[in-house]
Protein backbone atom coordinates (compact mmCIF):
# COMPACT_ATOMS: atom_id res chain seq x y z
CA UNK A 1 34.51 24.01 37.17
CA UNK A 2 34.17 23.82 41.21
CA UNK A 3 37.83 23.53 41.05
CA UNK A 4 38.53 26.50 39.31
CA UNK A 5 35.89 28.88 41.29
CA UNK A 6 37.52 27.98 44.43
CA UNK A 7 40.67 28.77 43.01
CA UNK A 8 39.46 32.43 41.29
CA UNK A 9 36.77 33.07 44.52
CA UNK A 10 39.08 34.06 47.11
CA UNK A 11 40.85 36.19 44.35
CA UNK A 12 37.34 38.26 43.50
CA UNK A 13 37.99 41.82 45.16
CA UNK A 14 41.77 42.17 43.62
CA UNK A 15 40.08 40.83 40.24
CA UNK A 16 38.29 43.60 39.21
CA UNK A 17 41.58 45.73 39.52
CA UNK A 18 43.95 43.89 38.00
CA UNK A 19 41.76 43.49 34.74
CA UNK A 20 41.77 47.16 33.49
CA UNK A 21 44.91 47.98 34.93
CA UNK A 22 46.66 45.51 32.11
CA UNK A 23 44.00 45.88 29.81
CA UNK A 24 45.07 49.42 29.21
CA UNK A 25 48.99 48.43 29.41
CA UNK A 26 48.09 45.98 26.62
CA UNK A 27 46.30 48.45 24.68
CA UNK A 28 48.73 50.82 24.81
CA UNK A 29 51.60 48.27 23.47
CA UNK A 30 49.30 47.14 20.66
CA UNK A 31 48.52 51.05 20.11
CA UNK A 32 50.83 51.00 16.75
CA UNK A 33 49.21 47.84 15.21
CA UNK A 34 46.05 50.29 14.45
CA UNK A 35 42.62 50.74 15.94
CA UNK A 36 41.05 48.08 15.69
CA UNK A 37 43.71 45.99 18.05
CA UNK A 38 42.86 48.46 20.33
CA UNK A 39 39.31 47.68 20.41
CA UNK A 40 38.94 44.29 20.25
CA UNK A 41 41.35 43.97 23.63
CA UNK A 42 39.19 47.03 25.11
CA UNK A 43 36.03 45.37 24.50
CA UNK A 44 36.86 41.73 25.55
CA UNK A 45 38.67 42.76 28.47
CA UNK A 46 35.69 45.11 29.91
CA UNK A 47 33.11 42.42 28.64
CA UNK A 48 35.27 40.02 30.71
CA UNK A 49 35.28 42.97 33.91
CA UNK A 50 31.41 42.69 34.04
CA UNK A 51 31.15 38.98 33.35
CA UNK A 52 33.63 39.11 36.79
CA UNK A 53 31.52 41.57 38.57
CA UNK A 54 28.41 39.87 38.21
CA UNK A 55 30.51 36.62 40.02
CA UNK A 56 31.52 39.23 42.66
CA UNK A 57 27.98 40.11 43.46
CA UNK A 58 26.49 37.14 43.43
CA UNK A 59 29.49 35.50 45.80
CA UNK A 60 28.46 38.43 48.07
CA UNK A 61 25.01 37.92 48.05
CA UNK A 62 25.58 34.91 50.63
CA UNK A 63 26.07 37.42 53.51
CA UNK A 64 30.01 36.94 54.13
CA UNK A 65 32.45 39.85 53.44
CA UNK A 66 35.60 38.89 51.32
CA UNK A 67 38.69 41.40 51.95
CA UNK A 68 41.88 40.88 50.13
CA UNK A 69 44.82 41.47 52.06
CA UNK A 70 47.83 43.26 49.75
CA UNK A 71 50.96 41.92 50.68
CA UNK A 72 49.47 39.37 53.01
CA UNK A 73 49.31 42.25 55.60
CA UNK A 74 47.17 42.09 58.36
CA UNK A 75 44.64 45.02 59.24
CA UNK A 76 45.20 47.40 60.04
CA UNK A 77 48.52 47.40 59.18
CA UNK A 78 48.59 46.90 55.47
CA UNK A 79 46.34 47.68 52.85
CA UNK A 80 42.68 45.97 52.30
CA UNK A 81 40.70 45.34 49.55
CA UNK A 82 36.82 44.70 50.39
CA UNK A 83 34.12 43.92 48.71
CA UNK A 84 30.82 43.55 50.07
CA UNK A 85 27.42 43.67 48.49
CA UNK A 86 27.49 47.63 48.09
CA UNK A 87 31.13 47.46 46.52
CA UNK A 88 29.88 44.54 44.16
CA UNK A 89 27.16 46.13 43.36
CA UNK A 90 28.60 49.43 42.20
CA UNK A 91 31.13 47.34 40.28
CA UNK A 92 28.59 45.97 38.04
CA UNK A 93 27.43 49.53 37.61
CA UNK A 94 30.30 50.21 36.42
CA UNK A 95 31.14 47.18 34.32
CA UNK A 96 27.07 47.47 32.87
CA UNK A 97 28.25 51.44 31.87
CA UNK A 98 31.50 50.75 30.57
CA UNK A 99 30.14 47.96 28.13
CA UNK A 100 27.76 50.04 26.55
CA UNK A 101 29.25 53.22 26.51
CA UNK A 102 32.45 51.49 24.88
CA UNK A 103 30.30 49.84 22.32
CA UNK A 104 28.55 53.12 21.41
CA UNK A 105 32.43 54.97 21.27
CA UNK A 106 33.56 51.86 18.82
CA UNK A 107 29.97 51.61 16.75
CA UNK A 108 30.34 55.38 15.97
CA UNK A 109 33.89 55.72 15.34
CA UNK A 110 34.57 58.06 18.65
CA UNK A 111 37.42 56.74 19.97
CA UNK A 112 39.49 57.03 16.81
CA UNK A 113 38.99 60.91 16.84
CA UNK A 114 41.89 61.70 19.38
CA UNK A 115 44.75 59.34 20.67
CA UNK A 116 45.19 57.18 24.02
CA UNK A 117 41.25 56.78 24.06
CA UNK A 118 40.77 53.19 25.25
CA UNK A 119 43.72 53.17 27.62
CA UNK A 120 42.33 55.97 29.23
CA UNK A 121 39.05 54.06 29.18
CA UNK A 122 40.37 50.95 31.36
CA UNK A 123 42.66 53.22 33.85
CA UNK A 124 39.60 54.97 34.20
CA UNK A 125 37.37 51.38 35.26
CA UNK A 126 40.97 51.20 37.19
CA UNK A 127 40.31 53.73 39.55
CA UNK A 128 36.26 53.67 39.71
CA UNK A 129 36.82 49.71 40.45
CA UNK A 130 39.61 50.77 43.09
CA UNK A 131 37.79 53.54 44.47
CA UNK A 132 34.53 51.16 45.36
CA UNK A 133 36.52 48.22 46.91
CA UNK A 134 39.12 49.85 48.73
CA UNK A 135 38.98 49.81 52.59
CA UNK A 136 41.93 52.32 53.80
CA UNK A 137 41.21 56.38 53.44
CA UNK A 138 44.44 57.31 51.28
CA UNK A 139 44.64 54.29 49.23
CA UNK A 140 40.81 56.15 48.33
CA UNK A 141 42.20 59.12 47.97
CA UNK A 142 44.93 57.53 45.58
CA UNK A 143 42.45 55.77 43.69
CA UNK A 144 40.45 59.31 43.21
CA UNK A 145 43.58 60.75 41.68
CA UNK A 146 44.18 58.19 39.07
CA UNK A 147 40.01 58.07 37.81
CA UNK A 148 40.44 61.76 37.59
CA UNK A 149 44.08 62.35 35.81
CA UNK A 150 42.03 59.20 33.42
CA UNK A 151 39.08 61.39 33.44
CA UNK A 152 41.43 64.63 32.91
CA UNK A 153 42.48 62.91 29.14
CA UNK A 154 38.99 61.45 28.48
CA UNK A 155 37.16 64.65 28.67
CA UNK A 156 39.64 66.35 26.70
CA UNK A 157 39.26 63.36 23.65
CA UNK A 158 39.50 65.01 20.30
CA UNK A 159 39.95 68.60 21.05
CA UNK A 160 38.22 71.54 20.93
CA UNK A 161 38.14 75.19 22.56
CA UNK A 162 35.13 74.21 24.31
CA UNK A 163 36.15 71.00 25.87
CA UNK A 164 39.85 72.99 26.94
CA UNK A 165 37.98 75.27 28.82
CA UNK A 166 35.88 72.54 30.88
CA UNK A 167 38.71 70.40 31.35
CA UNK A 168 40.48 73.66 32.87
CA UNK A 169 37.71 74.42 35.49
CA UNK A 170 37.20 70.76 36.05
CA UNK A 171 40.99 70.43 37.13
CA UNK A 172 41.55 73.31 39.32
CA UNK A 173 38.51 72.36 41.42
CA UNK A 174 39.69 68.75 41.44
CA UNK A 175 43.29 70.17 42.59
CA UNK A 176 41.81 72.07 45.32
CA UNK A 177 39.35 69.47 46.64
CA UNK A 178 42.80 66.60 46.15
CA UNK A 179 44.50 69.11 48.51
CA UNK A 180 41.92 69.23 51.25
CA UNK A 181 41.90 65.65 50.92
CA UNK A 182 45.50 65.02 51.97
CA UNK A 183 44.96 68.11 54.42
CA UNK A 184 41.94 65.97 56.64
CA UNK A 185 43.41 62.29 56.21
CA UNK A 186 47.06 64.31 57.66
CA UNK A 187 44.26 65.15 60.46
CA UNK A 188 42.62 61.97 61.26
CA UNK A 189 46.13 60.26 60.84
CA UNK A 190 47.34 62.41 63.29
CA UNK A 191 44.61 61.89 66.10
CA UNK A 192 43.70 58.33 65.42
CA UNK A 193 46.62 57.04 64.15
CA UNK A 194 44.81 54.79 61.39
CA UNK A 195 43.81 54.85 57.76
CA UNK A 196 42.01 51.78 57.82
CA UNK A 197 38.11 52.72 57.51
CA UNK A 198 36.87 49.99 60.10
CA UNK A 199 39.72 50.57 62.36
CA UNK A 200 38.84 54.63 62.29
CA UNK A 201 35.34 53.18 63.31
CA UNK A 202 36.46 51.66 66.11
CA UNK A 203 39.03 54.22 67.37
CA UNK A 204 36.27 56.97 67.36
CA UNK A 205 34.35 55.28 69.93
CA UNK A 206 37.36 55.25 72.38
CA UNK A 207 38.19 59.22 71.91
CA UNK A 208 39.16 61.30 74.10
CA UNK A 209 36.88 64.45 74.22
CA UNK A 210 39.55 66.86 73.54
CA UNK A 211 39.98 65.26 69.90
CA UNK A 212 36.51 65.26 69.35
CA UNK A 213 36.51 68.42 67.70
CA UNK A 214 39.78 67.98 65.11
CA UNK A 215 38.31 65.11 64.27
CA UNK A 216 35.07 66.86 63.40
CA UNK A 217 36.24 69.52 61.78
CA UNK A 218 38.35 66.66 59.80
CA UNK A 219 35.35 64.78 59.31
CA UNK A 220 33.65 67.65 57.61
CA UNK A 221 36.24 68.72 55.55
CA UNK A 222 36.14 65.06 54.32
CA UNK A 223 32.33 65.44 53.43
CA UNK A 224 33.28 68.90 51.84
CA UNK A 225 35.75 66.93 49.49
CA UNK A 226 33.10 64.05 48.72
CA UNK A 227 30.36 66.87 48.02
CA UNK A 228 32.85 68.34 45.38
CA UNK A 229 33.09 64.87 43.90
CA UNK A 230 28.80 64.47 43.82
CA UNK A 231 28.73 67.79 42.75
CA UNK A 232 26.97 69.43 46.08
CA UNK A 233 25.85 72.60 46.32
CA UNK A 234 27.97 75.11 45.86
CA UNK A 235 30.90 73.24 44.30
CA UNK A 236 28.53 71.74 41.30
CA UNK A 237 29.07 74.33 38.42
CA UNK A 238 31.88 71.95 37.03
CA UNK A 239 30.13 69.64 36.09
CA UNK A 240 26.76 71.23 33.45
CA UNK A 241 30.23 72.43 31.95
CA UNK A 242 32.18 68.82 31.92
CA UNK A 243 29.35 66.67 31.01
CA UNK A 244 27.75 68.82 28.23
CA UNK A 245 31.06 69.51 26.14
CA UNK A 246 32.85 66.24 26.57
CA UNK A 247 32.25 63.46 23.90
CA UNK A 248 28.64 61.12 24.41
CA UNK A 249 30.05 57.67 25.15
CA UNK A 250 32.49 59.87 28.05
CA UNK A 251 29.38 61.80 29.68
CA UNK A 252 27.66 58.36 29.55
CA UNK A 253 30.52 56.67 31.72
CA UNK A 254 31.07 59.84 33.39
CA UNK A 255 27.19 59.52 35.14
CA UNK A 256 28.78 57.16 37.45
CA UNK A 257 31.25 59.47 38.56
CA UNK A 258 29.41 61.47 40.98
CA UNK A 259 28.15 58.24 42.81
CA UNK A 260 31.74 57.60 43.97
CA UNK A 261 31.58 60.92 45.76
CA UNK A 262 27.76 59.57 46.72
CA UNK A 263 29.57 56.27 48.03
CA UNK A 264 32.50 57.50 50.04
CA UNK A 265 29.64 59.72 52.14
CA UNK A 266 27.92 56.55 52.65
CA UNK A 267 31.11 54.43 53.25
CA UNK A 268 33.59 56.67 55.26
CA UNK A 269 30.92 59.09 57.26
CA UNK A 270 28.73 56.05 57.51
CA UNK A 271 31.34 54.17 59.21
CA UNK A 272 33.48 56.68 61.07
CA UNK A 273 30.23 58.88 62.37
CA UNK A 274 27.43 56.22 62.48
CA UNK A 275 25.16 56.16 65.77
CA UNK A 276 28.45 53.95 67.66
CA UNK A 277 30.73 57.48 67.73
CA UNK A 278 28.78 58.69 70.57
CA UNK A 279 28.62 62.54 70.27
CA UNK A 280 30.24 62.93 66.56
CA UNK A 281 27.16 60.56 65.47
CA UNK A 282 25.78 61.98 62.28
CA UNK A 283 27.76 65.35 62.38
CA UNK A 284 27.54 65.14 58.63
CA UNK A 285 23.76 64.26 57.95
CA UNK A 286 22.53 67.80 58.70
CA UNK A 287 24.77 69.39 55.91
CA UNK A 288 23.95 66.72 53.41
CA UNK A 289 20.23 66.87 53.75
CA UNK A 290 20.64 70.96 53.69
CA UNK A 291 22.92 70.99 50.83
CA UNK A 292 21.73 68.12 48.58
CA UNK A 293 17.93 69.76 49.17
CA UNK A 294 19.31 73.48 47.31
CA UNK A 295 21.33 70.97 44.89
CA UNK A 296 17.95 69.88 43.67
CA UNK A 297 16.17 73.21 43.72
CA UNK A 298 19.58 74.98 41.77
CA UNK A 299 19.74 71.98 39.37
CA UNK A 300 15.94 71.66 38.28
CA UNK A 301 16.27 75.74 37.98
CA UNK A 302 19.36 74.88 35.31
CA UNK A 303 17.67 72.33 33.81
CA UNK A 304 14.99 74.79 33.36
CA UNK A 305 16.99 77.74 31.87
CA UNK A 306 19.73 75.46 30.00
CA UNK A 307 19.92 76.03 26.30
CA UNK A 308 21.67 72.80 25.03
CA UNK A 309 20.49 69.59 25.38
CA UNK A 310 23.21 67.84 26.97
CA UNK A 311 24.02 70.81 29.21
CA UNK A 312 19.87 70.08 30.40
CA UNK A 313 20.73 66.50 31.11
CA UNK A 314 23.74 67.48 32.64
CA UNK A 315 21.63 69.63 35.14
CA UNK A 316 19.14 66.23 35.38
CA UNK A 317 22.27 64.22 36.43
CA UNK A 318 22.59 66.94 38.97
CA UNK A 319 18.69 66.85 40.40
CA UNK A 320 18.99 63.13 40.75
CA UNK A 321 22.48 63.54 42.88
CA UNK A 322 20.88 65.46 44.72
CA UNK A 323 18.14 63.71 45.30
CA UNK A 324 20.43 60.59 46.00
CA UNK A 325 22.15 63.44 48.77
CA UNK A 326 18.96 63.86 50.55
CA UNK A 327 18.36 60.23 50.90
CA UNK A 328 21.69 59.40 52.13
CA UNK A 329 20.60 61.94 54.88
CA UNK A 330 17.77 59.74 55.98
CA UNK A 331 18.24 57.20 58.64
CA UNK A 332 17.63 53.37 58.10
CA UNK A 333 17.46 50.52 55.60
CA UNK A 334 14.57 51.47 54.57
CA UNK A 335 15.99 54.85 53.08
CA UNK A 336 19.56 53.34 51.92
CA UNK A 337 17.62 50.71 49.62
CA UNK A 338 15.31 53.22 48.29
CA UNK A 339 18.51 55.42 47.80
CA UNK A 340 20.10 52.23 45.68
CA UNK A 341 17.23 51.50 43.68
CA UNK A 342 17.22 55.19 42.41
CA UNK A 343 21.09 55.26 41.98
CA UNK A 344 20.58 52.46 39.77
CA UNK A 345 17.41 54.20 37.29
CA UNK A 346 19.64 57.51 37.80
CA UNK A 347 22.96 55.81 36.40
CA UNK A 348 21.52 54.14 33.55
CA UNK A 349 19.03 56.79 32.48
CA UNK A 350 21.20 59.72 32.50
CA UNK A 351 24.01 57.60 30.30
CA UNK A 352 21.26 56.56 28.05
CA UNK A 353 20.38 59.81 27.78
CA UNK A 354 23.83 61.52 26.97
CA UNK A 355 24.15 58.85 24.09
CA UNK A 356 21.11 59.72 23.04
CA UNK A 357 21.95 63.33 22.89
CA UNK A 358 24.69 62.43 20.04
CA UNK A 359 21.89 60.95 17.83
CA UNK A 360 19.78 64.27 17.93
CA UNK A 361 23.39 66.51 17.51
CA UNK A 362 24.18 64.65 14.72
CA UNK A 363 20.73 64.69 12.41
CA UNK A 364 20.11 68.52 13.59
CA UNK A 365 23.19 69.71 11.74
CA UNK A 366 24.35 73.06 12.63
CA UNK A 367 22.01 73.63 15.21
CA UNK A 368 23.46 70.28 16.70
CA UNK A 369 21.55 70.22 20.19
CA UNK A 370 20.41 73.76 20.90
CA UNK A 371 17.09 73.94 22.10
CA UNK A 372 15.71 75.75 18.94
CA UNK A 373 13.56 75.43 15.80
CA UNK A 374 15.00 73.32 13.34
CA UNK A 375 14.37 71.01 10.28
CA UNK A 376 13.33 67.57 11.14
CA UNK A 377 15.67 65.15 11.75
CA UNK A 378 16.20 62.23 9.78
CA UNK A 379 14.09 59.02 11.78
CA UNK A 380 12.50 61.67 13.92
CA UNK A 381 9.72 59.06 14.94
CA UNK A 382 12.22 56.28 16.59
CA UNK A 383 14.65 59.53 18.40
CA UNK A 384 11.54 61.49 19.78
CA UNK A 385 9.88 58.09 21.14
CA UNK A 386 13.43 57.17 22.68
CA UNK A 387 13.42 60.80 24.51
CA UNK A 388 10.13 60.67 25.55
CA UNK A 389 10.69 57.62 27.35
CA UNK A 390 13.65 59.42 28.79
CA UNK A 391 12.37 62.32 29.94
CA UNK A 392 8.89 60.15 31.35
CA UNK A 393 11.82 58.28 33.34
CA UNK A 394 14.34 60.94 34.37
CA UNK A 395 11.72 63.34 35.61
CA UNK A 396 10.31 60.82 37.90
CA UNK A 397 6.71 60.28 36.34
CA UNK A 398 4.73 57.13 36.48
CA UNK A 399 5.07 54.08 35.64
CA UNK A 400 8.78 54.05 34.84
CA UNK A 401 11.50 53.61 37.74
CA UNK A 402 12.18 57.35 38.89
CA UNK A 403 8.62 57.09 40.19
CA UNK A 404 9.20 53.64 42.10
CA UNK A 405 12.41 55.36 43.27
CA UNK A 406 11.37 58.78 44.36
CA UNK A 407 8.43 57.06 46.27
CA UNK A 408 10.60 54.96 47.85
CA UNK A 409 12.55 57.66 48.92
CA UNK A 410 9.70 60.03 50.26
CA UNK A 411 8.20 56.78 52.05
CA UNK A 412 11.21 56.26 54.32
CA UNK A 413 11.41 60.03 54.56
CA UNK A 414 7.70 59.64 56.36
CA UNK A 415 9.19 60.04 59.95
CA UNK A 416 11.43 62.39 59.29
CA UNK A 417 10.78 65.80 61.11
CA UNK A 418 11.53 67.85 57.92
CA UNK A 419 9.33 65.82 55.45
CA UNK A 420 7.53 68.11 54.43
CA UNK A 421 10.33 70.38 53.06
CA UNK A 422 12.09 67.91 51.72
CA UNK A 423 8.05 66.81 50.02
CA UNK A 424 8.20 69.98 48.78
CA UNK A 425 11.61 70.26 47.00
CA UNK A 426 10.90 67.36 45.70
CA UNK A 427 7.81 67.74 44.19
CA UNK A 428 8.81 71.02 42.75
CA UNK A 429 11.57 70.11 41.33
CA UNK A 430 10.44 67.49 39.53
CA UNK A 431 7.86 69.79 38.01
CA UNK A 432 10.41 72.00 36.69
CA UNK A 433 12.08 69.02 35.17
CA UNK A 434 8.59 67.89 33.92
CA UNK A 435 8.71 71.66 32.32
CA UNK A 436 11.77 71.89 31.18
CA UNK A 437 11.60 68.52 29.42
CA UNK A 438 8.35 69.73 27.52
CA UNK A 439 9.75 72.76 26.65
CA UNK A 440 12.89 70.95 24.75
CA UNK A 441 11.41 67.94 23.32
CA UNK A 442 8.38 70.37 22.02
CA UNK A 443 11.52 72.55 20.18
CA UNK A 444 13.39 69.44 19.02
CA UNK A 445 10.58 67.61 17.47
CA UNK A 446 7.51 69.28 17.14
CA UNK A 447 7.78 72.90 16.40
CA UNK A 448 10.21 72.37 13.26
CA UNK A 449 10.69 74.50 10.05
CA UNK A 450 9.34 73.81 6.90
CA UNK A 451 11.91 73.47 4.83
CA UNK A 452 10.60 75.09 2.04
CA UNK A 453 10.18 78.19 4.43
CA UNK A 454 13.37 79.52 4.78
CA UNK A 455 16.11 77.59 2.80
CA UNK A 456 18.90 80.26 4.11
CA UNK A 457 19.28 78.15 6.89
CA UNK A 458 19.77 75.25 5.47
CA UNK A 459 22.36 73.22 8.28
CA UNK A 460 23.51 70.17 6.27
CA UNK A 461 24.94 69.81 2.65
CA UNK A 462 22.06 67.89 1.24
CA UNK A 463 19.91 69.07 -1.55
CA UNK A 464 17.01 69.36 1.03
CA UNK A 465 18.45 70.57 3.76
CA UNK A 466 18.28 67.29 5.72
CA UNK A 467 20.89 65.11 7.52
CA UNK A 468 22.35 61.88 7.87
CA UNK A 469 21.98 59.90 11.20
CA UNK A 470 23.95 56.69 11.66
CA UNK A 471 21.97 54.78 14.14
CA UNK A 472 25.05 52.58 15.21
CA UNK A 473 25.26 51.63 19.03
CA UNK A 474 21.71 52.66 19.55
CA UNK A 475 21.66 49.09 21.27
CA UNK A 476 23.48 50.84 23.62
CA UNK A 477 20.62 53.24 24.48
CA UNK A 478 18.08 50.22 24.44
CA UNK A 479 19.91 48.43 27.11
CA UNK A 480 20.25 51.59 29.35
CA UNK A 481 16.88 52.09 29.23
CA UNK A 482 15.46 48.71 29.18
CA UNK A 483 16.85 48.57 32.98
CA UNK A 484 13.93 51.32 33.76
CA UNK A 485 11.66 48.42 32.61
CA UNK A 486 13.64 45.84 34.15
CA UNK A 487 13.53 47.79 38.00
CA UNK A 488 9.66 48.08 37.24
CA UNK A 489 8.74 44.41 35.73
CA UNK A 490 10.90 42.92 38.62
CA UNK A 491 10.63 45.84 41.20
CA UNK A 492 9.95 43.25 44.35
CA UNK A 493 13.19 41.23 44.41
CA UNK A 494 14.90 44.03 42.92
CA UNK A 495 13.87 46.04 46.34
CA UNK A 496 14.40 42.30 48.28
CA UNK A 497 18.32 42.66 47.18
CA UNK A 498 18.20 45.63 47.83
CA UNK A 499 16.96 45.62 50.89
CA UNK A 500 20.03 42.69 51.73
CA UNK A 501 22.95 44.95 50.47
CA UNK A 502 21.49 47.85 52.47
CA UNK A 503 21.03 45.74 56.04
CA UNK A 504 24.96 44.31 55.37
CA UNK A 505 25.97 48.21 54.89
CA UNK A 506 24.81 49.68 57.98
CA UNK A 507 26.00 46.60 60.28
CA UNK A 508 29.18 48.97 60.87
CA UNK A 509 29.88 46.27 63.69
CA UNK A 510 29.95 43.12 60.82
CA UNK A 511 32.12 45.38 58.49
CA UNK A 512 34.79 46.36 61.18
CA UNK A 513 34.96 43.12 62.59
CA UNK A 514 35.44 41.25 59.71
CA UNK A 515 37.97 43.35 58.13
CA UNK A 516 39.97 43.52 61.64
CA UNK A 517 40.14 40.04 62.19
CA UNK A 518 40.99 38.92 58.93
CA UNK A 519 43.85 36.32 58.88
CA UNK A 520 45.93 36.64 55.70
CA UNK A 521 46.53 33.42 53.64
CA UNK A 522 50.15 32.92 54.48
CA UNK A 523 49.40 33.37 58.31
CA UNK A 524 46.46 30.96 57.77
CA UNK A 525 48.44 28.61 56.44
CA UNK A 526 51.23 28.43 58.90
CA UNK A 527 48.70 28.09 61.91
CA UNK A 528 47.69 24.69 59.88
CA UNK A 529 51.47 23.93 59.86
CA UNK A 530 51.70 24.67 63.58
């Protein structure tokens, strides 16, 4: 066994790419033996991806950083792969997400309702997995491109004029926001003459100050890109549209898209305009503290006024962006932990959530998930205690893990000259959610119809007017939200880890160095020769 982990160990941030990438090859071969080829390779190969990212962050929890070099190229030269306890860390996010919201899609027969479903599904872990670990601007940009053309096909999954039109205004913005992409890494290429992330770092330091402002206006263009990506304020209204008329176990794996977006802030602006770039240190932290604090205020406002279910949760997957914005604004470990433990509640929650939205669509009938009277739903005990426990967590009320994490968040924001403000967004917010939450479970559960009131609306073909609810996968939506429990029960070494993965993040000086001086294996190996 110690034989065969020193063998795979060095081989850990390539790993997690290589995986889905012939996963979905393999799937696609097997795609004429039938379904359920298909999902038996999809599930044991993304079973298999978590199984490998748990390895990955555990490996990383010993402090070192392991970078992969493709091609045995040195950097900055060639391309890197890195993973260090942030990237391993969003890569069991990922793996945790994909796992359940595959399960739900196979449990409920979803993925057999439109073609190229679980191929899509692994190119899709492809390019989140690629996205986290890589270490060189366009290979990011690349990997962007091929979770969104993935993304492009899973939102569109079985049809529909609704889903057409999302997928439409979900593509053009992604076009635009691809094309200022290229436009500021043409920029920084040109200046710096680097796309290596930790060699950027370094160069900024040495610029001259005639560059300083290309590279700023560069730099912000970059951040105006990653906003589009976490859904910032103003380029958010794709995604209440995406999320809400896309298929459940798709929204569900879909919550972790807007953290990449989240993650290249903290990764590329982190590294490239930390407090080492002199006087382009933090150029970005005053627009994403401004933007991701009318994010929140716009999003609980939706959330508010929305009058579908899963278009409100999209809006609540919105407000806790946002809130993940603001604290990515905030300076110090302190904040980056608290902003880690709430990315994790906010990832699971919100996908819990979106597969619970299918249950109360399906045993509503016509009405499906419109926030209006209805006939009670078949096990309307079990659903309504599920969304309570939702919207208790989501909304950030005590004693689940959106309180822990808000209260984390406001702690470190203590010193901070605009607490206050950013107090009072919060706060407010969250009482709109609080309201808005009320409002639709009240509607969905409590103020029903009789059903011998008014038998003209009658929304299902049974004698009584009543539905039928499969309650397949909803192991998936215990396990989602069992990890609000979890982050509470164990909420000291939880924060302890945490705490650890934030401290090896903003060492800038540990990342750059390590990935500079990397010696590839075949160069190691012919210095033993020599």
């Amino acid at each position: 066994m110690q034989y065969l982990i020193e063998i795979v160990s060095p081989h850990l941030p390539i790993l997690p790419l290589l995986l889905p990438l012939v996963a979905g090859m393999v799937v696609l071969l097997v795609a004429n033996k039938g379904i359920t080829w298909q999902r038996t390779i999809s599930l044991v190969a993304t079973l298999s991806l978590f199984v490998m990212a748990v390895a990955s962050f555990t490996f990383s929890l010993e402090g070192s950083i392991q970078i992969y070099a493709l091609g045995n190229w040195q950097a900055p030269f060639g391309i890197v792969m890195v993973l260090d306890q942030l990237s391993a860390l969003m890569l069991v996010l990922v793996a945790l997400l994909a796992v359940t919201a595959l399960w739900f899609a196979i449990r409920q027969n979803i993925d057999s309702q439109g073609a190229h479903f679980h191929p899509l599904f692994q190119v899709q872990l492809f390019g989140l997995n690629g996205a986290f670990l890589t270490g060189d601007l366009f290979n990011l940009f690349v990997f962007f491109e091929v979770l969104l053309l993935a993304s492009y096909g899973l939102l569109l999954h079985g049809g529909g004029r609704h889903k057409t039109k999302a997928g439409l205004h979900y593509v053009v913005l992604n076009l635009i926001g691809s094309t200022l992409f290229l436009f500021a890494v043409g920029t920084l290429y040109g200046i710096l003459g680097t796309l290596n992330i930790a060699d950027m770092g370094q160069r900024i330091t040495q610029l001259a100050i005639e560059d300083q402002g290309v590279v700023a206006v560069a730099g912000l263009m970059l951040l105006l890109v990653f906003g589009l990506k976490a859904a910032m304020f103003p380029l958010y209204l794709w995604l209440p549209h995406a999320y809400s008329h896309t298929t459940a176990p798709v929204a569900a794996l879909f919550a972790i898209m807007t953290k990449v977006g989240l993650y290249a802030i903290i990764r590329v602006h982190g590294t490239l305009f930390g407090e080492q770039a002199g006087e382009l240190a933090g150029i970005h932290t005053p627009w994403v503290l401004g933007l991701g604090l009318i994010t929140l205020i716009m999003a609980a406002m939706g959330a508010l006024a929305a009058k579908f279910l899963r278009q409100q949760i999209a809006y609540l997957v919105l407000a806790s962006v946002a809130t993940l914005l603001i604290a990515s604004a905030l300076p110090g470990v302190e904040s980056l932990a608290a902003l880690l433990f709430y990315l994790i509640h906010s990832t699971f929650i919100a996908a819990g959530f979106f597969l619970l939205a299918y249950f109360i669509l399906q045993g509503r009938g016509q009405k499906t998930d419109q926030l209006v009277r209805a006939y009670s739903m078949p096990n309307a005990i079990l659903i309504g205690s599920f969304f309570v426990f939702a919207a208790v967590a989501i909304s950030g009320l005590p004693p689940l893990s959106g309180f822990f994490g808000k209260l984390l968040i406001l702690s470190s924001a203590l010193e901070h000259p605009l607490f206050f403000g950013i107090l009072a967004v919060v706060l407010i917010s969250g009482l709109l959610m609080i309201i808005a939450l009320a409002k639709s479970g009240s509607q969905i559960f409590y103020h029903i119809l009789k059903k011998e009131a008014d038998h003209s609306i009658r929304h299902c073909n049974t004698h009584d007017g009543t539905c039928q609810l499969s309650l397949a996968g909803i192991g998936s939506v215990v396990i989602l939200f069992s990890i609000s429990v979890w982050l509470v029960v164990f909420a000291h070494p939880t924060h302890k880890t945490l705490n650890s993965v934030a401290q090896q993040t903003l060492d800038r000086t540990q990342y750059q160095q390590q990935v500079l001086n990397f010696t590839p294996i075949a160069n190691s190996r012919k210095e033993l020769v020599e």
